[in-house]
Protein backbone atom coordinates (compact mmCIF):
# COMPACT_ATOMS: atom_id res chain seq x y z
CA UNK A 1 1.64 -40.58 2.44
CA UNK A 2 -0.58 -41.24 -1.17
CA UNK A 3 -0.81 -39.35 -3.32
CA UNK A 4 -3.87 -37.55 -3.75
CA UNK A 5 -4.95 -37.40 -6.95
CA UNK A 6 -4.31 -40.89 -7.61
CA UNK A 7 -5.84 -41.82 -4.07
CA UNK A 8 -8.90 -39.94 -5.21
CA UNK A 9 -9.18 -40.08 -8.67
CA UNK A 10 -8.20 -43.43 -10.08
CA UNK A 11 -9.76 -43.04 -13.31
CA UNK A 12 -7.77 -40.23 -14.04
CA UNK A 13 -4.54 -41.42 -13.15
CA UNK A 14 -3.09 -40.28 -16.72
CA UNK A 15 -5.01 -37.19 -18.48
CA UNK A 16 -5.47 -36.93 -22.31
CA UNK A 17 -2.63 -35.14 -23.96
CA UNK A 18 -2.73 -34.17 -27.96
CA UNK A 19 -4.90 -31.23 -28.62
CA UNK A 20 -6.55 -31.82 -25.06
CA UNK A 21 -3.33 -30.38 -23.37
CA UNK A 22 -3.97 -27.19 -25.49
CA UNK A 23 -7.30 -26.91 -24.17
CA UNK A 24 -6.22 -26.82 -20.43
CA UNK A 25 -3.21 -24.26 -21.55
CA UNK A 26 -5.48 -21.99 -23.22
CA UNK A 27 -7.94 -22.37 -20.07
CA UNK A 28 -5.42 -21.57 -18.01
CA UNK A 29 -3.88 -18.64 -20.19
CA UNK A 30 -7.22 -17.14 -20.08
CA UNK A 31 -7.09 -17.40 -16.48
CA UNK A 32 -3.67 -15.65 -16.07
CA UNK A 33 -5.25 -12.99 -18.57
CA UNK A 34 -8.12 -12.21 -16.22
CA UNK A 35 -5.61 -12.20 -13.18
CA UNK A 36 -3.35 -9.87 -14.75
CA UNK A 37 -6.11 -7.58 -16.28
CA UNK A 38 -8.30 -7.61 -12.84
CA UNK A 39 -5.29 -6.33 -11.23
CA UNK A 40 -3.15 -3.93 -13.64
CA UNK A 41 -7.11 -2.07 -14.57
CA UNK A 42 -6.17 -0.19 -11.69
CA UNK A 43 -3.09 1.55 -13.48
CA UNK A 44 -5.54 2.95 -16.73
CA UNK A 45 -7.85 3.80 -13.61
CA UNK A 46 -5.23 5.85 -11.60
CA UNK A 47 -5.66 9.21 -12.60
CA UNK A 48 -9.67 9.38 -11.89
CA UNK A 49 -9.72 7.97 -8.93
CA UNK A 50 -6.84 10.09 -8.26
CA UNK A 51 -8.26 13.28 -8.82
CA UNK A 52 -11.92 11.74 -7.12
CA UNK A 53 -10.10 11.34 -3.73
CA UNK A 54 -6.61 13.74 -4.28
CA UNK A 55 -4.22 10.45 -3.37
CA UNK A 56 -1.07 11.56 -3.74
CA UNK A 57 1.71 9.22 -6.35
CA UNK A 58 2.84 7.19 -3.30
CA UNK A 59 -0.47 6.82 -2.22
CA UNK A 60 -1.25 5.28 -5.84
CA UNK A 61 1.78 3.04 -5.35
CA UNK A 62 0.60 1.42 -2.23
CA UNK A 63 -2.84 0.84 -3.54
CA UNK A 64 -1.21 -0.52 -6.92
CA UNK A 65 1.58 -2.09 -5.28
CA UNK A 66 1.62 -3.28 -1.64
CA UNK A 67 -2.47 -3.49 -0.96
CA UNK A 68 -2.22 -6.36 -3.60
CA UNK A 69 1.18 -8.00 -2.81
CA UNK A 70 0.92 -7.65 1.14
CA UNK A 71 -1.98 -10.53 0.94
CA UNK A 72 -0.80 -12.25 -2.58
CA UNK A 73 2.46 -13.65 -1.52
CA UNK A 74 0.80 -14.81 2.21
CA UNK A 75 -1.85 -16.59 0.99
CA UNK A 76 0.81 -18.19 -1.51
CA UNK A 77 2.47 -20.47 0.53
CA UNK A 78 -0.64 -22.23 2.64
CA UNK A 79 -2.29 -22.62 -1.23
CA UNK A 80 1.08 -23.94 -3.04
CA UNK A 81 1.79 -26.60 -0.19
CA UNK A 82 -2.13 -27.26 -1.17
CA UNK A 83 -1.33 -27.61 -4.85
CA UNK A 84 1.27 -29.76 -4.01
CA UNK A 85 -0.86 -32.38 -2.43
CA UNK A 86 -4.80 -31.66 -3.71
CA UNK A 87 -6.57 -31.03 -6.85
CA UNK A 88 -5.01 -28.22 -8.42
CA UNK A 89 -7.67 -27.45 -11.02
CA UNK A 90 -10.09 -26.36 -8.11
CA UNK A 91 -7.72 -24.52 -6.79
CA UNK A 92 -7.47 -22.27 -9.62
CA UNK A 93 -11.40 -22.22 -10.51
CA UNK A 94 -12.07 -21.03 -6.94
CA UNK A 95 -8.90 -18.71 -6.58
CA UNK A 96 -10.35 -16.89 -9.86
CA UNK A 97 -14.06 -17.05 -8.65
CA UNK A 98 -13.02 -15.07 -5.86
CA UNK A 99 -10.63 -12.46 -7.20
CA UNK A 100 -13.23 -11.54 -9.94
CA UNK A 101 -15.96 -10.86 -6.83
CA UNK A 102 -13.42 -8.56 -5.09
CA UNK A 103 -12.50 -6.76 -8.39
CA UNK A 104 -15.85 -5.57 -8.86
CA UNK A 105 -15.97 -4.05 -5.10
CA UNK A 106 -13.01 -2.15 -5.38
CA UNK A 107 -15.91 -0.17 -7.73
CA UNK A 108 -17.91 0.68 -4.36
CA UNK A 109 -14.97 2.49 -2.90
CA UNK A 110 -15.23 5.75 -0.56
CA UNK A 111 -11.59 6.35 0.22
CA UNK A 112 -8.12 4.91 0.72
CA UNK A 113 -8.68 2.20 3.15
CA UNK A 114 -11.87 0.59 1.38
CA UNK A 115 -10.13 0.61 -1.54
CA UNK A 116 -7.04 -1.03 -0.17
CA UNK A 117 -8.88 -3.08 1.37
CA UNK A 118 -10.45 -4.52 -2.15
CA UNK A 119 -7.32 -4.65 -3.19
CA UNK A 120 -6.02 -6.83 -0.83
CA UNK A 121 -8.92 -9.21 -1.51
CA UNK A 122 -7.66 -9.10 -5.37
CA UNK A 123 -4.34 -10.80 -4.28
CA UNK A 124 -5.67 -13.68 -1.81
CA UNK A 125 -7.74 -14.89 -4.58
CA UNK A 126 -4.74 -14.40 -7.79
CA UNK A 127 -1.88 -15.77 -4.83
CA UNK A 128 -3.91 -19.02 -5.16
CA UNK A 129 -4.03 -19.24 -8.82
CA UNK A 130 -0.06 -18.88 -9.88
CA UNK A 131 1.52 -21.81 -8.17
CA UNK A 132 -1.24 -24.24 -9.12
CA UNK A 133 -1.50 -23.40 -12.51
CA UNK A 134 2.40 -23.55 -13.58
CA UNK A 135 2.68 -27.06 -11.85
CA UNK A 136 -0.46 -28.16 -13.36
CA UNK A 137 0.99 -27.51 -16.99
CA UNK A 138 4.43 -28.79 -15.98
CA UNK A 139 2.10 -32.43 -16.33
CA UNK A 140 0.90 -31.64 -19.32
CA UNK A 141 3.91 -30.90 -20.96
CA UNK A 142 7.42 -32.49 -21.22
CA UNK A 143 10.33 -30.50 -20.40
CA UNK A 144 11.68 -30.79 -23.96
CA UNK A 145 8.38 -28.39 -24.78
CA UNK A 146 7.78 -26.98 -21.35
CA UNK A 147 9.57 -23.41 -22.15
CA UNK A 148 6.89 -22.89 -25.30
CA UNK A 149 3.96 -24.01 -23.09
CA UNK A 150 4.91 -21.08 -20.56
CA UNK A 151 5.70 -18.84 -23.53
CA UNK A 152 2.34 -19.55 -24.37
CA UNK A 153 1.00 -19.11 -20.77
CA UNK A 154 2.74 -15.68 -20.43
CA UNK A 155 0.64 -14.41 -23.41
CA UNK A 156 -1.98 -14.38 -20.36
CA UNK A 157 -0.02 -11.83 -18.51
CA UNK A 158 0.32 -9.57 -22.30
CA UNK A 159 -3.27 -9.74 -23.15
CA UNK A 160 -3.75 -9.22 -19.47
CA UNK A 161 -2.24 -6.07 -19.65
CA UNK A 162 -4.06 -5.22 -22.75
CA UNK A 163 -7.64 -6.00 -21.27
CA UNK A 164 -6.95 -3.85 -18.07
CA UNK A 165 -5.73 -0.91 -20.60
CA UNK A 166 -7.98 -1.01 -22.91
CA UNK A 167 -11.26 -2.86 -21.88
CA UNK A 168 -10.88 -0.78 -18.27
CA UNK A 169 -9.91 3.13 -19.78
CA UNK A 170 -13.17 2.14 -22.36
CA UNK A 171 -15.56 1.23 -19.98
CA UNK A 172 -14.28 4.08 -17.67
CA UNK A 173 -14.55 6.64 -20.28
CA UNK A 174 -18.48 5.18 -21.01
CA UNK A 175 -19.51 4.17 -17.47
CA UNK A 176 -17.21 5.40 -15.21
CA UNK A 177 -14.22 4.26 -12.95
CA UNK A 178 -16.54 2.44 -10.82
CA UNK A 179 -18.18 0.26 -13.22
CA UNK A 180 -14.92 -0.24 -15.05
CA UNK A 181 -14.39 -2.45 -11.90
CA UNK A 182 -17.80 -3.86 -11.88
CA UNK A 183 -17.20 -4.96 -15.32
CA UNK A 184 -14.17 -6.52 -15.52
CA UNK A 185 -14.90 -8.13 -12.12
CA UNK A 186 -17.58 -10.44 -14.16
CA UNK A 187 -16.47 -12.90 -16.15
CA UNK A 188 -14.10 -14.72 -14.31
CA UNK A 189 -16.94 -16.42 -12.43
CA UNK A 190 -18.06 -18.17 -16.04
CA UNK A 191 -14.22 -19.11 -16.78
CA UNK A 192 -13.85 -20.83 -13.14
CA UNK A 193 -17.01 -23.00 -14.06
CA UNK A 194 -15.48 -24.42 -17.18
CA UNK A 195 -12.36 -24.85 -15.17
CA UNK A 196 -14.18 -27.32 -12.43
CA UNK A 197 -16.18 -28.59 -15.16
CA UNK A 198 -14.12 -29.39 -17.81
CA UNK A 199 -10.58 -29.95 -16.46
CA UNK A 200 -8.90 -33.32 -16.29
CA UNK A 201 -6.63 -33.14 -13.30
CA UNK A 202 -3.53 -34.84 -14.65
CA UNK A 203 -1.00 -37.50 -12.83
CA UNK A 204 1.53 -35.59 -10.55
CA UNK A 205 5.07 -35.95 -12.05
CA UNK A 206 4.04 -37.96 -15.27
CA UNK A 207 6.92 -36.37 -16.96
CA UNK A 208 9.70 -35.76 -14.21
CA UNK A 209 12.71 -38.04 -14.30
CA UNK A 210 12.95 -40.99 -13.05
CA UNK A 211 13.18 -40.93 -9.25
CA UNK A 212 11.70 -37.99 -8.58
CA UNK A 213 9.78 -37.36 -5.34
CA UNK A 214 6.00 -37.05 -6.05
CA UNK A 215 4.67 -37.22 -2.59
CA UNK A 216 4.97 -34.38 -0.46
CA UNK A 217 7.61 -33.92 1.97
CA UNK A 218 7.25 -31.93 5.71
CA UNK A 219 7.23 -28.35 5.41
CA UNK A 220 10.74 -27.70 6.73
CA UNK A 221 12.24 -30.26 4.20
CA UNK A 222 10.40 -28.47 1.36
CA UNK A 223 11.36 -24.99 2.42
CA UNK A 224 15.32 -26.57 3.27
CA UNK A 225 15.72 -28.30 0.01
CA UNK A 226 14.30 -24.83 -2.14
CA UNK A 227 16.51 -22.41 0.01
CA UNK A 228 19.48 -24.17 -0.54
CA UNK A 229 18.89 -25.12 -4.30
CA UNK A 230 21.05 -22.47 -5.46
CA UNK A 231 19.86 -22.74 -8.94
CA UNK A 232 16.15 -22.24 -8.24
CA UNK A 233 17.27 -19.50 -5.55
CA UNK A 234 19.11 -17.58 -8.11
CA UNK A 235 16.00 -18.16 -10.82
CA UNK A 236 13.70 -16.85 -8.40
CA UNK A 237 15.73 -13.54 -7.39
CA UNK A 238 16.46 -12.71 -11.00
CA UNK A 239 12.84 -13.07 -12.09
CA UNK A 240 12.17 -10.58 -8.82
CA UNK A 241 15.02 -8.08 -9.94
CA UNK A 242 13.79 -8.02 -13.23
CA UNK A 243 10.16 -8.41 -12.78
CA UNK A 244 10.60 -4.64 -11.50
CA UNK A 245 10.62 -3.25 -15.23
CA UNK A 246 7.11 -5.30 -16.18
CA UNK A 247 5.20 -4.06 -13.32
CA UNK A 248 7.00 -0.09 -13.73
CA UNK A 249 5.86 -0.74 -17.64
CA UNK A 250 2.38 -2.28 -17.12
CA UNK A 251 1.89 0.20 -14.33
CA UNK A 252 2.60 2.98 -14.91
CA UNK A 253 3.05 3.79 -18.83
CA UNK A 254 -0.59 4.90 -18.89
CA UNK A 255 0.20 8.00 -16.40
CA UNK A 256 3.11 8.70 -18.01
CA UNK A 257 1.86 8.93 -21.35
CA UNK A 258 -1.15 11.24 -19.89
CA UNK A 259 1.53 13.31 -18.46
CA UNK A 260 3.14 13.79 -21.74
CA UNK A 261 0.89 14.04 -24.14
CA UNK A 262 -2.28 15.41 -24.59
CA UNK A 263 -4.10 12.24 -24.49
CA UNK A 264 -7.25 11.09 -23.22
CA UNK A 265 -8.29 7.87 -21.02
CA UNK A 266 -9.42 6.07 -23.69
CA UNK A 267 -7.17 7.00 -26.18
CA UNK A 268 -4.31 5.86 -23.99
CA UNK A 269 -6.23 2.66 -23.62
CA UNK A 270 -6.07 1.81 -26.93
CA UNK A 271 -2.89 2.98 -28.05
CA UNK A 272 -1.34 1.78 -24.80
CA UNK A 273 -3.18 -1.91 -25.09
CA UNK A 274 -2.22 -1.57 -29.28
CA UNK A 275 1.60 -1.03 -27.94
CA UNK A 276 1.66 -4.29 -25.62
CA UNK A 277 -0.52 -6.06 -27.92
CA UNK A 278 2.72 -5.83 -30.58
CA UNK A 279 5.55 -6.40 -27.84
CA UNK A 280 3.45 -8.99 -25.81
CA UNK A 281 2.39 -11.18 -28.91
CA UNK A 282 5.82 -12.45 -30.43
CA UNK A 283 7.94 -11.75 -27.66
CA UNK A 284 6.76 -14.98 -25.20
CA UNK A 285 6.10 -17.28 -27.92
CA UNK A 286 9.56 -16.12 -29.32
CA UNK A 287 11.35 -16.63 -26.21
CA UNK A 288 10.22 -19.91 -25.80
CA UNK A 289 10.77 -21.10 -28.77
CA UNK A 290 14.11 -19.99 -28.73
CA UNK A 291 15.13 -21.10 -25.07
CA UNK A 292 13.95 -24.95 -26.35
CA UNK A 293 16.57 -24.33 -28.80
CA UNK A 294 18.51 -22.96 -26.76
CA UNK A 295 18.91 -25.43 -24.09
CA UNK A 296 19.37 -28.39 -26.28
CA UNK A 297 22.95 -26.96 -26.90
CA UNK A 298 23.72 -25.63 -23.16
CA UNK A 299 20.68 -25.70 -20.45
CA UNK A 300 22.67 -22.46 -18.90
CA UNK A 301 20.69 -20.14 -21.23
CA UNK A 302 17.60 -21.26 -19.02
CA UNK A 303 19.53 -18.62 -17.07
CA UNK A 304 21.48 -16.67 -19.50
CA UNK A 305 18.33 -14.99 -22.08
CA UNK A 306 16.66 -13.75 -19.39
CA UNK A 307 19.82 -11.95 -18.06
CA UNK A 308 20.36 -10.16 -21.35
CA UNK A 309 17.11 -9.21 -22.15
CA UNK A 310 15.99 -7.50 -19.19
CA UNK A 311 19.61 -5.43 -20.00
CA UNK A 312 18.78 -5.20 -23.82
CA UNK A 313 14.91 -3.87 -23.34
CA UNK A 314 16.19 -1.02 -21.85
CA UNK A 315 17.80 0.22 -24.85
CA UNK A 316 14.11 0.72 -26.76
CA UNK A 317 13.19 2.00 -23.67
CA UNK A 318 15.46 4.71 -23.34
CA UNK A 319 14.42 5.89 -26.72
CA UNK A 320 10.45 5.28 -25.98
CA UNK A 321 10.72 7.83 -22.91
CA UNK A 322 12.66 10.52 -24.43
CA UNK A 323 10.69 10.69 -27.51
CA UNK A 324 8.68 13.59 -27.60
CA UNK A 325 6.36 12.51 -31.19
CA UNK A 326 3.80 9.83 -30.07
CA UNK A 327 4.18 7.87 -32.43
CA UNK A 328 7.99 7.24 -31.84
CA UNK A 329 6.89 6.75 -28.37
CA UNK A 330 4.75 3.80 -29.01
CA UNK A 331 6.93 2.32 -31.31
CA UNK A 332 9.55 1.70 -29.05
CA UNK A 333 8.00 1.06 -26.34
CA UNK A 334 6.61 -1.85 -28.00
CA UNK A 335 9.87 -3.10 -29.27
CA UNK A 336 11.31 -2.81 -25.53
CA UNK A 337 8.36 -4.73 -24.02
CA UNK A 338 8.18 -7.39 -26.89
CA UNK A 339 12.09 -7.78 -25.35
CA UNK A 340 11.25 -7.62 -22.10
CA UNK A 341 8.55 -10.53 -22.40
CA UNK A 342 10.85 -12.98 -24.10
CA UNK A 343 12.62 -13.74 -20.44
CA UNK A 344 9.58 -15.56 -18.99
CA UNK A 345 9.37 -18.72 -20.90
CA UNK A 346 12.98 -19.45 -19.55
CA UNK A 347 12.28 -18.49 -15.96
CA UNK A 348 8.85 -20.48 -16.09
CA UNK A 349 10.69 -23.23 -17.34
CA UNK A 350 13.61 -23.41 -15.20
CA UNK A 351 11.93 -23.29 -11.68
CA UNK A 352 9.50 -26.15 -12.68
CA UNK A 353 12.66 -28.08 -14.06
CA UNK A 354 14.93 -27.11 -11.32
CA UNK A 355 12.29 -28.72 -8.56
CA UNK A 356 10.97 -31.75 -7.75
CA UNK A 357 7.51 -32.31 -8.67
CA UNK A 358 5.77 -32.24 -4.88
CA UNK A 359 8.05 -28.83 -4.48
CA UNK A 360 6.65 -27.24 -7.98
CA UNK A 361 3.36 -25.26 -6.18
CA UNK A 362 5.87 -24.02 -3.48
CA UNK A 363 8.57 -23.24 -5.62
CA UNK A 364 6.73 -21.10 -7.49
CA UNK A 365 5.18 -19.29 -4.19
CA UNK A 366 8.25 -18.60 -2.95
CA UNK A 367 9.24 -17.28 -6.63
CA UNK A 368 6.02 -14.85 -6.49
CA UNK A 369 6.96 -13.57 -2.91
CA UNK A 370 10.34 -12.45 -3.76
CA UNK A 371 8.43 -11.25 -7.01
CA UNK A 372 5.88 -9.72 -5.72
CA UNK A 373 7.72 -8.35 -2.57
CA UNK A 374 10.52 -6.37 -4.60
CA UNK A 375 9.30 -6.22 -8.20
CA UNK A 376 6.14 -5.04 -7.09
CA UNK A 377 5.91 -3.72 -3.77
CA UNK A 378 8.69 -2.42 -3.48
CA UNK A 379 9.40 -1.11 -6.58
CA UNK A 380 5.99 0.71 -7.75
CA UNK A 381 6.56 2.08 -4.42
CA UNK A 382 9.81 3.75 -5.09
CA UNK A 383 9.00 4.64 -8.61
CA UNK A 384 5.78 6.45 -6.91
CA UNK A 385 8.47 7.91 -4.02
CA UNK A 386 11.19 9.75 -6.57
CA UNK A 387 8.86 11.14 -8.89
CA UNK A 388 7.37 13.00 -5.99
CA UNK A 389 10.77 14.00 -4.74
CA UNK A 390 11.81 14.66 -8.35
CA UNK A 391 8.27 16.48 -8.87
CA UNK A 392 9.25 20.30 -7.87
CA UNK A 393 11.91 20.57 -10.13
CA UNK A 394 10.77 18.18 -12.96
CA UNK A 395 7.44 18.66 -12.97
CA UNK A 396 5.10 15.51 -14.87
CA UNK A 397 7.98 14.91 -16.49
CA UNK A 398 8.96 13.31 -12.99
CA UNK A 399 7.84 10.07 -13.34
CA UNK A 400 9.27 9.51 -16.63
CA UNK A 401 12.88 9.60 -15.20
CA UNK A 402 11.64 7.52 -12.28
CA UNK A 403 9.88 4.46 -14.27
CA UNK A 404 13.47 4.53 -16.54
CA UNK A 405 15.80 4.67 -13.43
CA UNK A 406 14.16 1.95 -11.70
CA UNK A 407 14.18 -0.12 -15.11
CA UNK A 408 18.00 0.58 -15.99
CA UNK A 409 18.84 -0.43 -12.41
CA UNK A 410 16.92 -3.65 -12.75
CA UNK A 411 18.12 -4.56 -15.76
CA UNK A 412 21.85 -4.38 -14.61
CA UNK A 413 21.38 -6.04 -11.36
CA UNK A 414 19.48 -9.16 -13.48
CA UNK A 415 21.98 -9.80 -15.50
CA UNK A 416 24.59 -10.27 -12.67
CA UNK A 417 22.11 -12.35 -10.86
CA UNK A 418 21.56 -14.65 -13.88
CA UNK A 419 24.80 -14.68 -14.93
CA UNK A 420 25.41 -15.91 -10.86
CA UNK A 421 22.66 -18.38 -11.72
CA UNK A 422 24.10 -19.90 -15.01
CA UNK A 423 27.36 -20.98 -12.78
CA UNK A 424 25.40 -22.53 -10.48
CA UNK A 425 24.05 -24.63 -13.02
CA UNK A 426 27.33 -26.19 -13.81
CA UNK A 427 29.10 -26.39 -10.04
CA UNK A 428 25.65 -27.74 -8.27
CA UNK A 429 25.78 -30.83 -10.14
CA UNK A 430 22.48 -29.46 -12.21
CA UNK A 431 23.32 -30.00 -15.26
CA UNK A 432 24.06 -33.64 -14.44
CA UNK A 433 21.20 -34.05 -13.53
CA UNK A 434 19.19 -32.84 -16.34
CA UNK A 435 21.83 -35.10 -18.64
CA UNK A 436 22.93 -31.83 -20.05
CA UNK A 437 26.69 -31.67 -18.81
């Protein structure tokens, strides 16, 4: 079967690289901002519409949690095996053309199940973005510089976080919840224009090694060959162990700050957004930079940095929460997220390196279900389930014990699952492979 991109666009058989490569990844950074801010506004947003409709904590989880994921990692597979074969760049202008529409609805709201029901529409349109976009720069980049392009690419998901905080608690606290959503909903409709307009759509596997598969192979060989790739496998449950602390942090830090100090919406936005802005900055760019280096030496810390940070950001952590100055607060909660961030250039980077280039859209969906499913389904869920059963005894202080639980627990059980990973490296034959043995 031909390939489709060179089937249908001869002409642009090989894309520019240069500074034209640092167009698309800026693009496409601005892209995973709007997806991450469009879906974490709902976190600086929780406790007005809370106290508009009385949801209860687990109520807030589901809405924040498994109204966006239940849809997100469905419509992930039928739009990666898409990316795999079609035109990724419209893909991604449509995916965030769409998401942006339903973000502004969630603003017309009149109880749980119209809400959720926004929501839901929030992840079809972001599940089609992720696996597109991460293959797309995978052929803009080579893999000797593919762990600083995601570094850069993850500062999408930080000032992501940082929009939703601080853009969404701002316009709350001058328009209202509502049009918060309304809002924030608009511009993505501008940035998927210049993304159909202006985007080359690259050669698929320009820089895999030689002998890679580029066309796409059946369904059940696809799904066969990932499953049983024990190095992606163990990439992709790490990155869903761990992911569990992001989400707990980017979700629900702004309640738990409200909780504890006597703070308003929009001064939590801004100290909250300041926090992540000073983590979220360095700490991709740095991890990136450092796994290249890394990995020159021994391709196992693809596996290993990620395992120790998501231990190490705990530490900060622990001293964030049980600060009772603000100022402490912040300042450590920054340093532990600024940790925390540096483990997604080297998980970015290994599943498109561990994969063969028609698997790379895939690969990454069935990353972002196990992601999605447990890091964020599951566990805003749980975080939202014992703070309520810690709630009699603990009061607000409740949820503070629950968001560093969860985190501690995921931090520990990601660095035996990367540590796992790093062996598989060597025994697969993986490291052959890559000419790193």
């Amino acid at each position: 079967m031909p390939d489709p991109i060179t089937e249908t666009q001869p002409d642009r058989d090989c894309a520019p690289a240069g500074r034209y490569r640092w167009y698309v990844l800026g693009l496409l950074t601005l892209t995973s901002l709007f997806s991450v801010a469009d879906r974490l506004v709902f976190s600086i947003l929780l406790e007005d519409i809370k106290a508009e409709f009385s949801f209860s904590d687990f109520e807030l989880g589901l809405l924040g949690g498994l109204a966006f994921t239940a849809t997100y990692v469905l419509i992930g597979f039928p739009a990666a095996r898409l990316a795999d074969r079609s035109i990724r760049k419209n893909i991604i202008a449509g995916a965030i053309s769409f998401w942006s529409v339903m973000t502004a609805l969630c603003g017309a709201a009149v109880g749980f199940f119209s809400l959720f029901l926004a929501r839901t529409g929030v992840g079809v349109g972001e599940g089609c973005s992720g696996p597109a976009s991460q293959s797309l720069i995978a052929d803009y980049f080579k893999r000797e510089e593919l762990a600083r392009a995601m570094g850069f690419l993850t500062w999408g998901a930080t000032l992501g976080t940082v929009t939703g905080l601080m853009a969404g608690g701002l316009l709350a606290q001058e328009y209202g919840w509502r049009m918060a959503f309304v809002l924030m909903g608009l511009p993505g409709v501008f940035i998927g224009a210049l993304l159909y307009f202006t985007v080359i759509e690259p050669r698929r596997g320009r820089y895999a090694p030689v002998g890679s598969r580029i066309e796409q192979m059946p369904l059940r060989d696809t799904a066969a060959s990932l499953l049983t790739n024990r190095v992606f496998f163990g990439i992709a449950i790490g990155w869903a162990v761990q992911i569990m602390i992001g989400y707990a942090l980017a979700f629900w830090m702004a309640a738990v700050m409200m909780r504890n100090f006597d703070v308003s919406t929009g001064d939590v936005a801004v100290y909250l957004g300041l926090a992540f802005l000073l983590g979220g900055i360095p700490g991709p760019v740095l991890g990136g930079f450092l796994t290249d280096w890394l990995t020159r030496r021994d391709e196992r810390w693809r596996a290993w940095l990620p395992g120790l940070v998501s231990l190490l950001c705990c530490v900060p952590l622990a001293a964030s929460l049980a600060s009772d100055q603000f100022w402490v607060f912040l300042g450590f909660f920054a340093l532990a997220y600024g940790i925390y961030v540096a483990s997604q250039a080297p998980i970015l980077s290994g599943i498109q390196n561990t994969v063969e280039p028609s698997q790379r859209g895939f690969a990454v969906a069935i990353a972002l279900f196990f992601n999605n499913l447990v890091g964020q389904a599951l566990g805003l869920a749980v975080i939202g389930w014992v703070s309520d059963w810690l709630q009699p005894s603990q009061g607000d202080y409740s949820l503070t014990i629950s968001v560093f639980a969860v985190c501690l627990v995921s931090g520990v059980l990601a660095m035996g699952v990367f540590a796992w990973t790093a062996a598989q490296m060597r025994s697969s034959g993986y490291l052959e492979r890559m000419g790193r043995a």
